[in-house]
Protein backbone atom coordinates (compact mmCIF):
# COMPACT_ATOMS: atom_id res chain seq x y z
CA UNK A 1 -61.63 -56.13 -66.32
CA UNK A 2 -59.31 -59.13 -65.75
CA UNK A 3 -60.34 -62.29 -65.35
CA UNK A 4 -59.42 -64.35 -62.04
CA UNK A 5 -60.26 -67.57 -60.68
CA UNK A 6 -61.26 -66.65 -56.86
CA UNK A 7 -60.10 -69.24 -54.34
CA UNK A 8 -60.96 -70.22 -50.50
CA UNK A 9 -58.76 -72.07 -48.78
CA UNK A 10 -58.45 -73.56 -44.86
CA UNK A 11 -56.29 -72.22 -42.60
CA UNK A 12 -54.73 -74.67 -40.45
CA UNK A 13 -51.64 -72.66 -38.39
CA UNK A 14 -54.02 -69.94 -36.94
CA UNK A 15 -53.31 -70.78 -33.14
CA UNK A 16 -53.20 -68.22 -30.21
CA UNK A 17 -53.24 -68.93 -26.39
CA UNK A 18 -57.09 -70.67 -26.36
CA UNK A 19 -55.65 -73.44 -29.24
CA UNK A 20 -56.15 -73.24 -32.92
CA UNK A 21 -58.89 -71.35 -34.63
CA UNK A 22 -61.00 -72.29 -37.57
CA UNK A 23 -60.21 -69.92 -40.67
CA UNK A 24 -60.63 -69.72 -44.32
CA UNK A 25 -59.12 -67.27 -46.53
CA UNK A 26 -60.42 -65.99 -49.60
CA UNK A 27 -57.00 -65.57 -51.36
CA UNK A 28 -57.36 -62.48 -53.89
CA UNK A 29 -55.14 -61.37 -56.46
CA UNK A 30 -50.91 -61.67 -56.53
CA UNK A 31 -51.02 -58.04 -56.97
CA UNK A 32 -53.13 -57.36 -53.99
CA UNK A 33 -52.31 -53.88 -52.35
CA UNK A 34 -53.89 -54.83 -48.94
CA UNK A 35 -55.61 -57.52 -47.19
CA UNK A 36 -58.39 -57.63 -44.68
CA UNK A 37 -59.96 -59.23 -41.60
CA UNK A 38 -63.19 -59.56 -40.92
CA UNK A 39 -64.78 -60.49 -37.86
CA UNK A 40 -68.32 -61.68 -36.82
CA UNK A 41 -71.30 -60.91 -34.11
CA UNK A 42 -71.54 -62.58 -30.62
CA UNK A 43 -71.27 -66.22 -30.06
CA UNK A 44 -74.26 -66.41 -27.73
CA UNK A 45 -76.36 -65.17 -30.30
CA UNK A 46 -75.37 -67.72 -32.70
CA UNK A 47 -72.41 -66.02 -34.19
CA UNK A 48 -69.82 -67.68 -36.57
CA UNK A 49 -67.62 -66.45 -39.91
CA UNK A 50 -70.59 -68.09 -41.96
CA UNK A 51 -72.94 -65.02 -40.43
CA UNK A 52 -74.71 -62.92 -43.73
CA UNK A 53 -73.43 -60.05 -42.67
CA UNK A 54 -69.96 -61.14 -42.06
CA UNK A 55 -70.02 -63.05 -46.24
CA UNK A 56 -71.53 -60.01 -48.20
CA UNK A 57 -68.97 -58.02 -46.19
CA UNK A 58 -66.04 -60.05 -47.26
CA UNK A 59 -67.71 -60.21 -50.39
CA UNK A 60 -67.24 -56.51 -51.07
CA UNK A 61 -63.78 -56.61 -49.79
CA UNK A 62 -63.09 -59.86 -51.96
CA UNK A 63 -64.62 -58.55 -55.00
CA UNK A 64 -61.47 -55.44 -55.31
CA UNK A 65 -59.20 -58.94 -55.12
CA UNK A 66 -57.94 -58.71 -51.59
CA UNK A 67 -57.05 -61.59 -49.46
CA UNK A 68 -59.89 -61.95 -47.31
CA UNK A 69 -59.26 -63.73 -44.01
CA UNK A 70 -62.45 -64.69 -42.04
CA UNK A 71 -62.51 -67.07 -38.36
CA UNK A 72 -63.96 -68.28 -35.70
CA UNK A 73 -63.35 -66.80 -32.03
CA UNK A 74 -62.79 -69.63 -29.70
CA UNK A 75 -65.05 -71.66 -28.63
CA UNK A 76 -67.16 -71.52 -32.26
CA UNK A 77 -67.43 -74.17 -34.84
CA UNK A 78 -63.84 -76.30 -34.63
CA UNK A 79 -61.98 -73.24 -33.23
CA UNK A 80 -60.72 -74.39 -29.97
CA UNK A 81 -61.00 -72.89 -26.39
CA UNK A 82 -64.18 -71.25 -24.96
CA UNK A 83 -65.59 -67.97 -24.79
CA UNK A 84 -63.55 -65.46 -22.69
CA UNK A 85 -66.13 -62.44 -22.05
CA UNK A 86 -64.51 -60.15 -25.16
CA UNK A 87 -61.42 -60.22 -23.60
CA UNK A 88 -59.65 -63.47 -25.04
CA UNK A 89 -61.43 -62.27 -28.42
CA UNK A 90 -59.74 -59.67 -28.49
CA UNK A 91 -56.10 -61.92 -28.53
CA UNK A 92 -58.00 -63.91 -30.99
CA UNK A 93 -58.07 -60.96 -33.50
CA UNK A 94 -54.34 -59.97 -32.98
CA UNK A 95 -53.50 -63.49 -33.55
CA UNK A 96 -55.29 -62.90 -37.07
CA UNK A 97 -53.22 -59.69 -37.63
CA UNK A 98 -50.17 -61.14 -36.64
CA UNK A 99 -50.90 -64.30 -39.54
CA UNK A 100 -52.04 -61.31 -41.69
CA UNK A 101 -49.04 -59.50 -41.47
CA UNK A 102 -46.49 -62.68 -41.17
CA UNK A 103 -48.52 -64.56 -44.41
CA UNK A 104 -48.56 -61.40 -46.77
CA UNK A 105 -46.44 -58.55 -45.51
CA UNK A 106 -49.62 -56.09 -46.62
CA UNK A 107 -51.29 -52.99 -44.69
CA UNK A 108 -54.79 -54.31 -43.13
CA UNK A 109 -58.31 -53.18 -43.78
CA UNK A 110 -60.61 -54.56 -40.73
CA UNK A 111 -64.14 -55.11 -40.81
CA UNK A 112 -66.14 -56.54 -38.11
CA UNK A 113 -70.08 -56.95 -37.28
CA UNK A 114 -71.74 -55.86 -33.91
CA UNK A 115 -69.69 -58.21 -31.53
CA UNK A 116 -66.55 -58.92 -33.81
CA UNK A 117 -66.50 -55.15 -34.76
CA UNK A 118 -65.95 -53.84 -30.79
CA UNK A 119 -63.56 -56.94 -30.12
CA UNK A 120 -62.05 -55.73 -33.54
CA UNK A 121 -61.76 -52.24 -32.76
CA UNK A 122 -60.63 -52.37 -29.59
CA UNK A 123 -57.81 -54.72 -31.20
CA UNK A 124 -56.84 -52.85 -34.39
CA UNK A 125 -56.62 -49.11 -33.02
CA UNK A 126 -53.44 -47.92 -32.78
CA UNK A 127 -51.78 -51.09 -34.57
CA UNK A 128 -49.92 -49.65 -37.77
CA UNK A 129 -50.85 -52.55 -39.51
CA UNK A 130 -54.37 -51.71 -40.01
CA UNK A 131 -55.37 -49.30 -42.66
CA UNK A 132 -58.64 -48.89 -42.07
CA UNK A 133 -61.35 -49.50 -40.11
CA UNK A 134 -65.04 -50.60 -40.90
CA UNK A 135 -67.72 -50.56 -38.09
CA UNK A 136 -70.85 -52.74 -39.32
CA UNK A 137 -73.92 -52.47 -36.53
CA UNK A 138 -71.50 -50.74 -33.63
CA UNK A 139 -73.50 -52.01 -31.02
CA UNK A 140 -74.02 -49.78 -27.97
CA UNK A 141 -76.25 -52.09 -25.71
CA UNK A 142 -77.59 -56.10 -27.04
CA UNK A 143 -78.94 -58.46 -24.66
CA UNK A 144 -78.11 -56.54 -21.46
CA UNK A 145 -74.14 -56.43 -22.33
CA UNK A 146 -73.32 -52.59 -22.46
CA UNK A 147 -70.09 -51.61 -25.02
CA UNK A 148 -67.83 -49.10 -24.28
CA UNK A 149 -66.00 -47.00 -26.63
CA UNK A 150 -63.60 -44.85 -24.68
CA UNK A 151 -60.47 -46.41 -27.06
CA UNK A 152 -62.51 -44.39 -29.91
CA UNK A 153 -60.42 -40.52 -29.81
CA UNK A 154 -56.98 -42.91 -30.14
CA UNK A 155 -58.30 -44.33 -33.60
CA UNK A 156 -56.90 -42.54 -36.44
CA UNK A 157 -56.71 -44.86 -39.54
CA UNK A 158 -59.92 -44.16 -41.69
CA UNK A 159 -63.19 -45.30 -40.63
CA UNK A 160 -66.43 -46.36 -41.66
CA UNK A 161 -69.30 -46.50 -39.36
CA UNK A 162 -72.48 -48.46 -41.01
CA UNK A 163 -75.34 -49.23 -39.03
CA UNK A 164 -79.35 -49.61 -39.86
CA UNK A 165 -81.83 -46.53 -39.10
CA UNK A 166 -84.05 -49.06 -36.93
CA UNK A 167 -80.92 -51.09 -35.12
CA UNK A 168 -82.48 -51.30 -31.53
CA UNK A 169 -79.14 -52.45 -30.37
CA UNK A 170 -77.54 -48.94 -31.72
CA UNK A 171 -79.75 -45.96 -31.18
CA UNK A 172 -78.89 -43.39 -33.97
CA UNK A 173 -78.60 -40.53 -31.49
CA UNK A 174 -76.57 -42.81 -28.59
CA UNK A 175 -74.36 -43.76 -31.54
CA UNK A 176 -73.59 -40.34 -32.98
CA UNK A 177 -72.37 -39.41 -29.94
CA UNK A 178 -69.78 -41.88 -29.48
CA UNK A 179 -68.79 -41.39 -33.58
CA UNK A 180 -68.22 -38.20 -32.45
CA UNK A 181 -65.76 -38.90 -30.32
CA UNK A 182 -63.52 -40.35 -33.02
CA UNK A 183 -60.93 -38.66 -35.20
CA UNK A 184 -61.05 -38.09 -39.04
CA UNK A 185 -61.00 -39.29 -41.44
CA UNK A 186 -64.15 -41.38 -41.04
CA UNK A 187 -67.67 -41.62 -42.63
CA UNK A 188 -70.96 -42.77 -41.21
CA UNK A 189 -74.29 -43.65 -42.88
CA UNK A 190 -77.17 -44.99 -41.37
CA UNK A 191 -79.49 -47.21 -43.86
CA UNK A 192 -83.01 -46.05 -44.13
CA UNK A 193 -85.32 -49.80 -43.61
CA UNK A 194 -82.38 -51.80 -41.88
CA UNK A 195 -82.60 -53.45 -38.50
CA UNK A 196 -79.01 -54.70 -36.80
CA UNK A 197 -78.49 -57.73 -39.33
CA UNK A 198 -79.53 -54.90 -42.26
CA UNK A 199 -82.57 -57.16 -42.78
CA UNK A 200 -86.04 -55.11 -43.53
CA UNK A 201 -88.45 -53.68 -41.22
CA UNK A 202 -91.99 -54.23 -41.52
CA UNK A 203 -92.46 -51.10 -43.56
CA UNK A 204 -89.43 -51.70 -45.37
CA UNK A 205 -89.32 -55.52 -45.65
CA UNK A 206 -86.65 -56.35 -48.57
CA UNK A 207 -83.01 -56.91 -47.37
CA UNK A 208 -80.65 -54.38 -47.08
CA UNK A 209 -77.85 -56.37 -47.11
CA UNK A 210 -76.90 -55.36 -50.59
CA UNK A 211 -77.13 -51.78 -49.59
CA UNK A 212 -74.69 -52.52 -47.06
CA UNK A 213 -72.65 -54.23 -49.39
CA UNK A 214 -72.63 -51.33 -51.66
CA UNK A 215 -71.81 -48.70 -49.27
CA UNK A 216 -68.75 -51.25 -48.14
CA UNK A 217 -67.53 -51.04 -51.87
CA UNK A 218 -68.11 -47.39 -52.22
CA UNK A 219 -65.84 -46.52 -49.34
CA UNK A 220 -63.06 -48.94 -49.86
CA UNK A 221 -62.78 -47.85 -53.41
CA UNK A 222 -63.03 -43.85 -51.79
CA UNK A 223 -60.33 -44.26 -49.57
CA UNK A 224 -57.77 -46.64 -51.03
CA UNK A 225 -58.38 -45.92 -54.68
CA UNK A 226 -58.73 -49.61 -55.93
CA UNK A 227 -61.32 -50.97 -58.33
CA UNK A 228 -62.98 -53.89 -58.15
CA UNK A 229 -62.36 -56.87 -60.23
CA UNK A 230 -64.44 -60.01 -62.04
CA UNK A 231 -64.27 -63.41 -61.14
């Protein structure tokens, strides 16, 4: 496999309504056939783009040499503003398409964790730009907010739903359901041992964030036919 030097720059020009936003983007290979967003969990829980879930998710996008372009919502780290209730969030992601789109001309793979992925996928269905579509720890109900998902029949790029078997912020029955409600092509696995951050349980204790990782790279390279490369 070829040999590249992988690179993460600062974004400085990411600005929507709230002010600029703090951003880095992993920059991928000059012969990149897509780039991706990836978004991560809630703010009041401590949320940012250096979350584990959100790296080991670009990670696996990174690794097939896509330009990988992670940021803050407003409010978080440097990015400026404060947080709008999911709403303004949800500007804050098309702000990220838009520099997607404008910056490298590319279709859009999204990715987003528990918080960032229903900001995210209320955002990217229905926008051409976006490719595909991956769902890490959907949440249904966290910390007495309640997530809707009536957007879900309107979402046809290709999906992946990814969520731990002992998430108490996703029951697996509760979630089926509302996967059900979505179009094809999609996939969904639930991972045996994970809680919502795919950490162990205490009769599974090991991380499952590398499972996670590895069902991320199994479906990208399913659905768009790319192989990953080393760095």
């Amino acid at each position: 496999m070829a040999s590249h030097t992988a690179q993460v720059r600062t974004i400085g020009d990411l600005r929507g309504a709230a002010g600029r936003l703090e951003a880095l983007l992993n920059t991928g290979l000059p012969t990149a056939s897509m780039c991706a967003l990836v978004c991560h969990p809630h703010p009041a829980g401590g949320g940012t783009m250096h979350n584990k879930v959100v790296y080991h998710a670009m990670k696996a996008i990174a690794a097939f040499g896509l330009p990988v372009l992670r940021f803050n919502f407003r409010g978080v780290g440097l990015s400026e503003g404060e947080f709008a209730g999911g709403v303004g969030e949800q500007d804050d992601v098309r702000i990220a398409l838009d520099w997607l789109h404008r910056n490298t001309g590319l279709p859009i793979l999204f990715a987003g964790f528990s918080f960032g992925c229903h900001v995210g996928l209320r955002a990217c269905c229905g926008d051409p730009r976006v490719a595909g579509l991956i769902a890490l720890g959907l949440p249904i109900e966290a910390e007495g907010r309640r997530y809707a998902y009536e957007f879900l029949p309107q979402c046809t790029a290709s999906k992946l739903f990814l969520t731990g078997s002992d998430d108490p912020y996703a029951p697996r029955f509760v979630q089926q359901r509302v996967i059900e409600t979505a179009p094809d092509p999609k996939r969904a696995s639930w991972i045996e041992g994970a809680d919502h951050f795919f950490q162990g349980t205490p009769a599974s204790p090991e991380s499952k964030l590398p499972v996670m990782r590895a069902e991320v790279s199994s479906w990208v390279a399913d659905t768009f036919a790319l192989r990953q490369h080393s760095f």
